[in-house]
N, C-alpha and C. Protein backbone atom coordinates (compact mmCIF):
# COMPACT_ATOMS: atom_id res chain seq x y z
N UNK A 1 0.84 -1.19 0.00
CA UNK A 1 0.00 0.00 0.00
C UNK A 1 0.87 1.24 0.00
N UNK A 2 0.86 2.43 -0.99
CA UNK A 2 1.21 3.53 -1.12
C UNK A 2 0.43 4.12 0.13
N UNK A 3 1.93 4.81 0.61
CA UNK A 3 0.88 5.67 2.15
C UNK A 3 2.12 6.88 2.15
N UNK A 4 2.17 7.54 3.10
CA UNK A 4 3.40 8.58 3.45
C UNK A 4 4.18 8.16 3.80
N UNK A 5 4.72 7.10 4.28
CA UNK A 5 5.70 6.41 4.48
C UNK A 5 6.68 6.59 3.55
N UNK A 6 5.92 6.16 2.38
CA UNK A 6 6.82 6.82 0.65
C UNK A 6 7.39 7.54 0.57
N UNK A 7 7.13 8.61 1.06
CA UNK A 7 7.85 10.32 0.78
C UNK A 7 8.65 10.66 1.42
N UNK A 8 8.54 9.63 2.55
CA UNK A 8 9.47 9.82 3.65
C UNK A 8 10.81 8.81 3.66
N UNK A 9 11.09 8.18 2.93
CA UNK A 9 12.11 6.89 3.06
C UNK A 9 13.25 7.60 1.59
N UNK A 10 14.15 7.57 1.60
CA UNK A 10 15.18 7.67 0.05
C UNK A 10 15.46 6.55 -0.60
N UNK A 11 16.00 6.69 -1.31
CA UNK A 11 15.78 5.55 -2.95
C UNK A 11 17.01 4.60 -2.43
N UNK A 12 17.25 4.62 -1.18
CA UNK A 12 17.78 2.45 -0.63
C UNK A 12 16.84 2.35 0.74
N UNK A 13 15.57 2.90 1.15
CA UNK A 13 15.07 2.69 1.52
C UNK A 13 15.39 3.04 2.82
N UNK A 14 16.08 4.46 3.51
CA UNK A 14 16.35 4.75 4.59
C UNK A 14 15.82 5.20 5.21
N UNK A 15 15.56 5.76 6.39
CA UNK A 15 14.18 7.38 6.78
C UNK A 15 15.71 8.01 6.43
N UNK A 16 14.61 9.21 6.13
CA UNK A 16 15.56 10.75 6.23
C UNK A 16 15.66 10.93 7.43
N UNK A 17 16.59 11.92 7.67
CA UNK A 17 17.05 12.17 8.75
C UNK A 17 15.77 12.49 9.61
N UNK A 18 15.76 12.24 11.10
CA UNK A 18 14.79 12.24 11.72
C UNK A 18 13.50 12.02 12.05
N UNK A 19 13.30 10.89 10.89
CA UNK A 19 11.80 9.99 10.67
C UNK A 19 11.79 9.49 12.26
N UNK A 20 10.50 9.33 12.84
CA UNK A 20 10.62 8.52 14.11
C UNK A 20 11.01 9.09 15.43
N UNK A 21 11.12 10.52 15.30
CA UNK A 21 12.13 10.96 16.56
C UNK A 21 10.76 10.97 17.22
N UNK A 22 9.85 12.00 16.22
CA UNK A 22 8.73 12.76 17.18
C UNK A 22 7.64 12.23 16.82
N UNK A 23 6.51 12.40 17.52
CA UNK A 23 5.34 11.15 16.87
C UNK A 23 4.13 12.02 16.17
N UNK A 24 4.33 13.68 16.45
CA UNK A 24 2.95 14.19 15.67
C UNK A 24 3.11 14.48 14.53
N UNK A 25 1.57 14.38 13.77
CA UNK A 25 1.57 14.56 12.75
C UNK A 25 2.07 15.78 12.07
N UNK A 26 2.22 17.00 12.40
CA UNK A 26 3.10 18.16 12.17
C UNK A 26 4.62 17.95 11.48
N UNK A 27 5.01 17.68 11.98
CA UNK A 27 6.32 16.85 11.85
C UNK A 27 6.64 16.48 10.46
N UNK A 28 5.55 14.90 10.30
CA UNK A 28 5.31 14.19 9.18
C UNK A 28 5.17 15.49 7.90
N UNK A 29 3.96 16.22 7.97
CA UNK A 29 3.52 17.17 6.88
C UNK A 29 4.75 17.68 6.81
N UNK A 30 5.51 18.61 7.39
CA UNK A 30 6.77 18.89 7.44
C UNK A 30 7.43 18.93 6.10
N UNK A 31 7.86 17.51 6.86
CA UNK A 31 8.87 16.97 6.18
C UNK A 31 8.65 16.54 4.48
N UNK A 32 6.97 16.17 4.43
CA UNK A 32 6.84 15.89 3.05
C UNK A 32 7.13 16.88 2.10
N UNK A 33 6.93 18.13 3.04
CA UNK A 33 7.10 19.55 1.87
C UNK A 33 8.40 18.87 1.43
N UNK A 34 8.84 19.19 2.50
CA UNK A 34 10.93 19.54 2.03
C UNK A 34 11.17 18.09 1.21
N UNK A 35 10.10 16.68 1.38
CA UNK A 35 10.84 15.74 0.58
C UNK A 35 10.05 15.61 -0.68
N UNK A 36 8.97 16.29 -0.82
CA UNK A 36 8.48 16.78 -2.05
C UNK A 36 9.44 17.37 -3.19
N UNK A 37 9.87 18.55 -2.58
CA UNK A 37 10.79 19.33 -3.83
C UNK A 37 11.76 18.59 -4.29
N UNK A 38 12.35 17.59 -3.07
CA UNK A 38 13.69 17.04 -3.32
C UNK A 38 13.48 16.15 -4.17
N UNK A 39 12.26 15.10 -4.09
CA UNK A 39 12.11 13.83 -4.98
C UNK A 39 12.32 14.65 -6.47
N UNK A 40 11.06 15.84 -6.62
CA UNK A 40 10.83 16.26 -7.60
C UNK A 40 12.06 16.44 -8.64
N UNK A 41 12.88 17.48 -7.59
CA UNK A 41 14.49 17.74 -8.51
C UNK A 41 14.90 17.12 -8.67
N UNK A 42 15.05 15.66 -7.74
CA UNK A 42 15.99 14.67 -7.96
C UNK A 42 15.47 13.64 -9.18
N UNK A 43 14.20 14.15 -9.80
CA UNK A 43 13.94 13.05 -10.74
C UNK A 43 13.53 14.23 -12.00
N UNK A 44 14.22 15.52 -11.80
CA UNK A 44 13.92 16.26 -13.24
C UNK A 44 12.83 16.45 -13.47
N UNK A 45 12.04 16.62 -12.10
CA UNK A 45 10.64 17.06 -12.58
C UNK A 45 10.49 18.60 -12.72
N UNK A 46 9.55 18.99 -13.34
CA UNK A 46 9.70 20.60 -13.12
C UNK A 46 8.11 20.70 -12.39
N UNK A 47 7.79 21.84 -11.57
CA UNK A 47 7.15 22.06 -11.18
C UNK A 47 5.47 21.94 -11.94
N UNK A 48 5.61 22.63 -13.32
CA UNK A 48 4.79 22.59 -14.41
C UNK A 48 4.46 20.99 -14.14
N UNK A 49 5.35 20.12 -14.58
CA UNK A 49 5.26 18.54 -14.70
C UNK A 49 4.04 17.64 -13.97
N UNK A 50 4.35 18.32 -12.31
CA UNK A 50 4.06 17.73 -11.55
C UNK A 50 2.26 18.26 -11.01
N UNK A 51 2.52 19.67 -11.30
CA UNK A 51 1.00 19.74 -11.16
C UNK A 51 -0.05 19.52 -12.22
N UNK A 52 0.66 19.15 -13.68
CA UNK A 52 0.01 18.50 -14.89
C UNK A 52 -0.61 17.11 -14.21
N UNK A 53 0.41 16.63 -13.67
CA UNK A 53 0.60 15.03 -13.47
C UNK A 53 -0.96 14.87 -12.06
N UNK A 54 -1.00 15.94 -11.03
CA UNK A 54 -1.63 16.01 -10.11
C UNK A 54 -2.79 16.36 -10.56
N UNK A 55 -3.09 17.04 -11.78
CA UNK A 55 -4.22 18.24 -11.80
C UNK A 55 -4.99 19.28 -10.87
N UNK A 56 -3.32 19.89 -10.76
CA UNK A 56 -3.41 20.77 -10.04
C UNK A 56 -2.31 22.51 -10.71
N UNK A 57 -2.93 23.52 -10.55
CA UNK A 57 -1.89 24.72 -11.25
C UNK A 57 -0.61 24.69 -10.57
N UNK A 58 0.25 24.88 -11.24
CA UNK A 58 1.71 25.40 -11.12
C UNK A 58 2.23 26.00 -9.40
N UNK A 59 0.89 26.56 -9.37
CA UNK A 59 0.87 27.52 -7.48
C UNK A 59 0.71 26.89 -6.69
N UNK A 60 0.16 25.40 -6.96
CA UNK A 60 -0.44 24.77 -6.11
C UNK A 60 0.68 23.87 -5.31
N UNK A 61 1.75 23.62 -6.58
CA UNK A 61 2.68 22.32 -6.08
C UNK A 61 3.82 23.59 -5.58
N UNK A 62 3.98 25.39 -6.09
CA UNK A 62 4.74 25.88 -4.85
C UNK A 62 4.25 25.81 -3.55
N UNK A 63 3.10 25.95 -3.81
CA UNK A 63 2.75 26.40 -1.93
C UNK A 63 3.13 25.11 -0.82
N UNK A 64 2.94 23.80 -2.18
CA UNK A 64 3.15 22.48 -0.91
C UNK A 64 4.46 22.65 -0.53
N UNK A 65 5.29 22.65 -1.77
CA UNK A 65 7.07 22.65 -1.89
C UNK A 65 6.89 23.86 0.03
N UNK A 66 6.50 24.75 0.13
CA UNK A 66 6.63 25.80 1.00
C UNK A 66 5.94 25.69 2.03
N UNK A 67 5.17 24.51 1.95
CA UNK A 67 3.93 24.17 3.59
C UNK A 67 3.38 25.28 3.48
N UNK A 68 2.90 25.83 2.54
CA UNK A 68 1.36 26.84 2.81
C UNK A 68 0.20 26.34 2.91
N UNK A 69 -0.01 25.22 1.94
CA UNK A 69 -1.20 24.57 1.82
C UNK A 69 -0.78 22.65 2.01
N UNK A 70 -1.97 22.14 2.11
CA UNK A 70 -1.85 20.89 3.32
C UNK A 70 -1.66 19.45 1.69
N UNK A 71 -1.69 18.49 2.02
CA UNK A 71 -1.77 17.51 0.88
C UNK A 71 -2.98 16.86 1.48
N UNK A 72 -3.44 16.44 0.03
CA UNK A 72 -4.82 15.93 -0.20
C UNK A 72 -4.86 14.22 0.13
N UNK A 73 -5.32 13.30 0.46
CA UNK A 73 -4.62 11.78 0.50
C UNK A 73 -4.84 11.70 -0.75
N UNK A 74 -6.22 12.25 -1.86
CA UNK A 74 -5.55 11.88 -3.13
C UNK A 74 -3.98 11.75 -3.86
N UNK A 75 -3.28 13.19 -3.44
CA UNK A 75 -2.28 14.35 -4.09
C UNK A 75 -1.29 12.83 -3.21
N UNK A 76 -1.17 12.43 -1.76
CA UNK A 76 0.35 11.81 -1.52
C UNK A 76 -0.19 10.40 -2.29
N UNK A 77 -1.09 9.92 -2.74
CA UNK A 77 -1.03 8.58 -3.39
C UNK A 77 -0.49 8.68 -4.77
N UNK A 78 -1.27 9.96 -5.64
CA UNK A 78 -0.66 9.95 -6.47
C UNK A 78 0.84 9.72 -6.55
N UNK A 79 1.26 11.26 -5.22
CA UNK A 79 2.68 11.54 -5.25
C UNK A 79 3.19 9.71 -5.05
N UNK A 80 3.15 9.25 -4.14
CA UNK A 80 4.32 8.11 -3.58
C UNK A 80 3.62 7.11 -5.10
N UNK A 81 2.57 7.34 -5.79
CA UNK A 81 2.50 6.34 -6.38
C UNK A 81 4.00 6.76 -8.28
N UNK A 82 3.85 7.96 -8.25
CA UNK A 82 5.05 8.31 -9.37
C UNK A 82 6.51 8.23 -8.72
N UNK A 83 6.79 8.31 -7.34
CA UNK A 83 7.84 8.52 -7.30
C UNK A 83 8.38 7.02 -6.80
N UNK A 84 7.37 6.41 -6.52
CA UNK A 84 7.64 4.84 -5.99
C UNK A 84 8.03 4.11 -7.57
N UNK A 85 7.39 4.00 -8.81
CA UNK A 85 7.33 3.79 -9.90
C UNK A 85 8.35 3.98 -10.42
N UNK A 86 9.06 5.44 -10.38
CA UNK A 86 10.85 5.89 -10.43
C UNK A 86 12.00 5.67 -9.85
N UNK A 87 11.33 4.94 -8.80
CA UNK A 87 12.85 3.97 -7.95
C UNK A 87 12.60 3.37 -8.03
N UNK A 88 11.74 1.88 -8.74
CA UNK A 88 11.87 0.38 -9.26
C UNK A 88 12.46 0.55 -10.35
């Protein structure tokens, strides 16, 4: 099952730094921003790309990249489901 777990682990399957320290959900959202942008760059996505891919505008995938606005459980299935697909 694609869950947040996804967004949170790197491509040999590690936590990022500090998965697990703290247990609220704050934390988690967090971190997806900052591992949002990173997956993204790290797989040559461009911003355009990804909110095509989401159907969502261009503003939508800055504000996550920036924790302004929250993720949808649609938006992280999609997400862990493209970026899970790019590390097999």
């Amino acid at each position: 099952m694609l869950d947040l777990q996804h967004l949170l682990y790197d491509k040999r399957d590690v936590p990022i730094a500090g998965i697990g320290e703290y247990g609220n959900m704050k934390y988690y959202v967090a971190m997806m921003n900052e591992r949002l942008k990173y997956l993204r760059k790290e797989s040559r996505i461009t911003q355009n790309q990804l909110a095509q891919f989401l159907s969502v505008d261009q503003g939508m995938i800055t504000k996550l990249e920036n924790g302004t606005r929250s993720f949808s459980t649609t938006m992280v299935d999609k997400i862990c489901g493209l970026f899970l697909d790019e590390r097999q």
